[in-house]
PDB file of N, CA and C in Angstrom:
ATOM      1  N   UNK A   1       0.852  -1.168   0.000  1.00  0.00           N
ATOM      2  CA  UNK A   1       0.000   0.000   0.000  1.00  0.00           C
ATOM      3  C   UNK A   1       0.904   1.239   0.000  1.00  0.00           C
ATOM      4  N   UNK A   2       0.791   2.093  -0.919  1.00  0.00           N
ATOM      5  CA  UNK A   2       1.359   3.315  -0.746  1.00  0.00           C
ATOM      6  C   UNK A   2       0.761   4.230  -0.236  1.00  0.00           C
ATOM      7  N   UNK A   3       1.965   5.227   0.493  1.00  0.00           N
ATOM      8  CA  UNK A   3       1.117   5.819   1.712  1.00  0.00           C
ATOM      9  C   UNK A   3       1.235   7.120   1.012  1.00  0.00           C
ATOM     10  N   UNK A   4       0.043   7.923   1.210  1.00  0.00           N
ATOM     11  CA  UNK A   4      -0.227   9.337   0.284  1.00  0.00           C
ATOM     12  C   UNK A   4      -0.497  10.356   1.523  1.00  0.00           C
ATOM     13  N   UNK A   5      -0.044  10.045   2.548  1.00  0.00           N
ATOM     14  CA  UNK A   5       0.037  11.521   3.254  1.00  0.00           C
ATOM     15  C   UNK A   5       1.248  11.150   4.556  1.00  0.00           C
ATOM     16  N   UNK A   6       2.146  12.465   4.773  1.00  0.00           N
ATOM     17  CA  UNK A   6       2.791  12.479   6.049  1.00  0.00           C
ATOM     18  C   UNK A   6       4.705  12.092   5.287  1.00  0.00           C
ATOM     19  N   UNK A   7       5.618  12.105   6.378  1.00  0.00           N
ATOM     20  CA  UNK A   7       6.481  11.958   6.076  1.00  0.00           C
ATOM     21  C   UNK A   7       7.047  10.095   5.178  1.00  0.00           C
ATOM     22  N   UNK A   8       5.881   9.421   5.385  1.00  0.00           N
ATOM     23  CA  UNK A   8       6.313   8.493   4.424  1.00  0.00           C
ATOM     24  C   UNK A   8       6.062   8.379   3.375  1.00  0.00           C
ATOM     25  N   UNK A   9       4.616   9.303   2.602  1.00  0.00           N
ATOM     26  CA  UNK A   9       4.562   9.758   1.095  1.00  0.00           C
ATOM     27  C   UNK A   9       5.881  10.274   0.215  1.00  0.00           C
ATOM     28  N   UNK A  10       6.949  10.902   0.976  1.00  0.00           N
ATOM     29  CA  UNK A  10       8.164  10.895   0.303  1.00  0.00           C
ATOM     30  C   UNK A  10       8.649  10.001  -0.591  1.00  0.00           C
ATOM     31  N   UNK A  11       8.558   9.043   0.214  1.00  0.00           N
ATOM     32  CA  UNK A  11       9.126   7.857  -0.159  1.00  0.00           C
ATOM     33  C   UNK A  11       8.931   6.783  -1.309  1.00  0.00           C
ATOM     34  N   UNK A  12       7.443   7.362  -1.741  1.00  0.00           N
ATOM     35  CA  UNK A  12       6.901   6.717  -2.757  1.00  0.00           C
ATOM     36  C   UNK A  12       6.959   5.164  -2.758  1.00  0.00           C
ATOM     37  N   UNK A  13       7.681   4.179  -3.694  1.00  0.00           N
ATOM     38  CA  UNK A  13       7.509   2.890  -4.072  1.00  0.00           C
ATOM     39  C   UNK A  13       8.811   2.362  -3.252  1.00  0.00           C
ATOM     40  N   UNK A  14       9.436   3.206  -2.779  1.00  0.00           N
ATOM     41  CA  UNK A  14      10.012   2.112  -1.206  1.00  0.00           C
ATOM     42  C   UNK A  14       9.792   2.350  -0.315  1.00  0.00           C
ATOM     43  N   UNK A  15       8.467   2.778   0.151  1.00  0.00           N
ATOM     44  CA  UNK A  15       8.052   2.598   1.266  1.00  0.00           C
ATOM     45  C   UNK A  15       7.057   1.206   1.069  1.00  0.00           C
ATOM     46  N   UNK A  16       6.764   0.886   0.288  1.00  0.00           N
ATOM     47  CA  UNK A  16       5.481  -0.367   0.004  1.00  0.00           C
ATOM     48  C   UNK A  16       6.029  -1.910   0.358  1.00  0.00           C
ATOM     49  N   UNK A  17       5.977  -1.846   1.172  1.00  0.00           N
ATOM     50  CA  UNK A  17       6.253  -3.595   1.712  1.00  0.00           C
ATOM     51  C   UNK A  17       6.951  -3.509   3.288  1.00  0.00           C
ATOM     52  N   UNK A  18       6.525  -2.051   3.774  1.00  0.00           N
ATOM     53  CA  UNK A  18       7.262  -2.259   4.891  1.00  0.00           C
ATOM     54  C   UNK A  18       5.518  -1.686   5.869  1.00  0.00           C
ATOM     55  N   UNK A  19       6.054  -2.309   6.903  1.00  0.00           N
ATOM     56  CA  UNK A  19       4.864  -1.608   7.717  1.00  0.00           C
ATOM     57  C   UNK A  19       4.609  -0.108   8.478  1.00  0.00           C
ATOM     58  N   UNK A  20       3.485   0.245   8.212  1.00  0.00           N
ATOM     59  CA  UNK A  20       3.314   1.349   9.067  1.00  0.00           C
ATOM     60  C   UNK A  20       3.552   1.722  10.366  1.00  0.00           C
ATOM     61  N   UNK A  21       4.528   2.144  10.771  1.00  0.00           N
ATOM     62  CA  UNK A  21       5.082   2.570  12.081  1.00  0.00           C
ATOM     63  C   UNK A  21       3.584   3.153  12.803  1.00  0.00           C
ATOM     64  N   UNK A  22       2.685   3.511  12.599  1.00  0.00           N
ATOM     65  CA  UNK A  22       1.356   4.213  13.469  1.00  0.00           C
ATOM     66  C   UNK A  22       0.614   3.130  13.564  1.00  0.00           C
ATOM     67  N   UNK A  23       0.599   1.977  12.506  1.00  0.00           N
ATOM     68  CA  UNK A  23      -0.401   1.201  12.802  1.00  0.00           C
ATOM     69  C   UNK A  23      -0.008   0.058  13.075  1.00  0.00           C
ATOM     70  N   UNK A  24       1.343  -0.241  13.526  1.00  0.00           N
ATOM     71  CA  UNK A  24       2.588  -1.101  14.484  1.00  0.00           C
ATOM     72  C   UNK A  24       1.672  -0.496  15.922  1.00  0.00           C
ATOM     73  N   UNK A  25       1.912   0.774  16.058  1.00  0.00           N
ATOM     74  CA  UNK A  25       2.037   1.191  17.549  1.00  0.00           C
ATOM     75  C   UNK A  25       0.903   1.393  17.931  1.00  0.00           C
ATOM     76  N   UNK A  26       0.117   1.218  17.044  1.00  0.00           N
ATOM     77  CA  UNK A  26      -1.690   1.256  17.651  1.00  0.00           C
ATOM     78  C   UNK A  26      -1.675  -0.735  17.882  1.00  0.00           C
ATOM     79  N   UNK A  27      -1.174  -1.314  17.504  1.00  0.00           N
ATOM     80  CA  UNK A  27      -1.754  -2.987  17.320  1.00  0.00           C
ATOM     81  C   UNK A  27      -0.983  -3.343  18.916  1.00  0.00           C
ATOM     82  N   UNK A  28       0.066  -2.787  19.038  1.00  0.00           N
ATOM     83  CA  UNK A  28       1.059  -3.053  20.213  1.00  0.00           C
ATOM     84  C   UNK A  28       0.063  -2.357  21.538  1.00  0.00           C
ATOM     85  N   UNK A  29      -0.114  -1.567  21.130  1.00  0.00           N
ATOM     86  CA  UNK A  29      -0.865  -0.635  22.676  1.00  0.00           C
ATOM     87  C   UNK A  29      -2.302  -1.577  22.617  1.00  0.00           C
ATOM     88  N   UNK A  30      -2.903  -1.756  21.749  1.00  0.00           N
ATOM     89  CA  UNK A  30      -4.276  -2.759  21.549  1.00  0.00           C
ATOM     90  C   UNK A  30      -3.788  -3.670  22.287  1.00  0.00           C
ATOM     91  N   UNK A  31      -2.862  -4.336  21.974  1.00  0.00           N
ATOM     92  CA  UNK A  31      -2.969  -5.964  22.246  1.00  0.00           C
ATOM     93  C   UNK A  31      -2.275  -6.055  24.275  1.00  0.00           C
ATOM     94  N   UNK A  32      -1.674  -4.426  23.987  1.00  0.00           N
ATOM     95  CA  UNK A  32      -1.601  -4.304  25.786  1.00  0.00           C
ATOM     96  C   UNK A  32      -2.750  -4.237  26.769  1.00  0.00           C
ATOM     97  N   UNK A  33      -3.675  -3.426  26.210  1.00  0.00           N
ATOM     98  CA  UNK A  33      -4.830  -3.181  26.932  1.00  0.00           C
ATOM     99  C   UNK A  33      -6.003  -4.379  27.061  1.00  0.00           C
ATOM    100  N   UNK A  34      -5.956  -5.430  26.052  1.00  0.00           N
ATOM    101  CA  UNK A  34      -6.831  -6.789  25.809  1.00  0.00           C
ATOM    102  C   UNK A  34      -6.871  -7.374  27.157  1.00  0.00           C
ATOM    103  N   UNK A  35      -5.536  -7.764  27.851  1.00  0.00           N
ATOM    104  CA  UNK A  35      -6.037  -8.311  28.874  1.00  0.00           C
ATOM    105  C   UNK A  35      -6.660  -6.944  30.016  1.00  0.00           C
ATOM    106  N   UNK A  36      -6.452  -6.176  30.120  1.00  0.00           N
ATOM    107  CA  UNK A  36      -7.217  -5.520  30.829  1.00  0.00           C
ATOM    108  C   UNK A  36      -8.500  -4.845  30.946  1.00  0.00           C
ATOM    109  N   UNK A  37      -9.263  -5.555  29.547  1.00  0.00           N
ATOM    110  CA  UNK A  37     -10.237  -4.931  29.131  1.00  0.00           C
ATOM    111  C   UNK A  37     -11.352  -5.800  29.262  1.00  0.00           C
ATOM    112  N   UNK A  38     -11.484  -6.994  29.785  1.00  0.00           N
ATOM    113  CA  UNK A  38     -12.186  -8.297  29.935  1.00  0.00           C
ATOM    114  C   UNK A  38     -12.494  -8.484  28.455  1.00  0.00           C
ATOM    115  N   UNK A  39     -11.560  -8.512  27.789  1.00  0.00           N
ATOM    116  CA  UNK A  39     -12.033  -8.869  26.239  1.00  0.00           C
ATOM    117  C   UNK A  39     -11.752 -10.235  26.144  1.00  0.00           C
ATOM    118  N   UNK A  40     -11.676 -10.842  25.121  1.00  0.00           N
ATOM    119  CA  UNK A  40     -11.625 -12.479  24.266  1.00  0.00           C
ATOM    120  C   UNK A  40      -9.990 -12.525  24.371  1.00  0.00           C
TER     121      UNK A  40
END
């Protein structure tokens, strides 16, 4: 997926195969809060 806004739109067609650093650090803080959330 190419990213079309922010400092990794620079980057154009090498940024595409690497992951999104914001949506790394949203999945990491998610998967912290799961057990504290009485979730599944």
């Amino acid at each position: 997926m190419a990213r079309r806004a922010g400092r990794a739109s620079y980057l154009g067609a090498r940024a595409v195969g690497w992951p999104d650093g914001g949506a790394v650090a949203v999945a990491i803080w998610l998967a912290a809060l799961m057990p504290h959330s009485g979730g599944r």
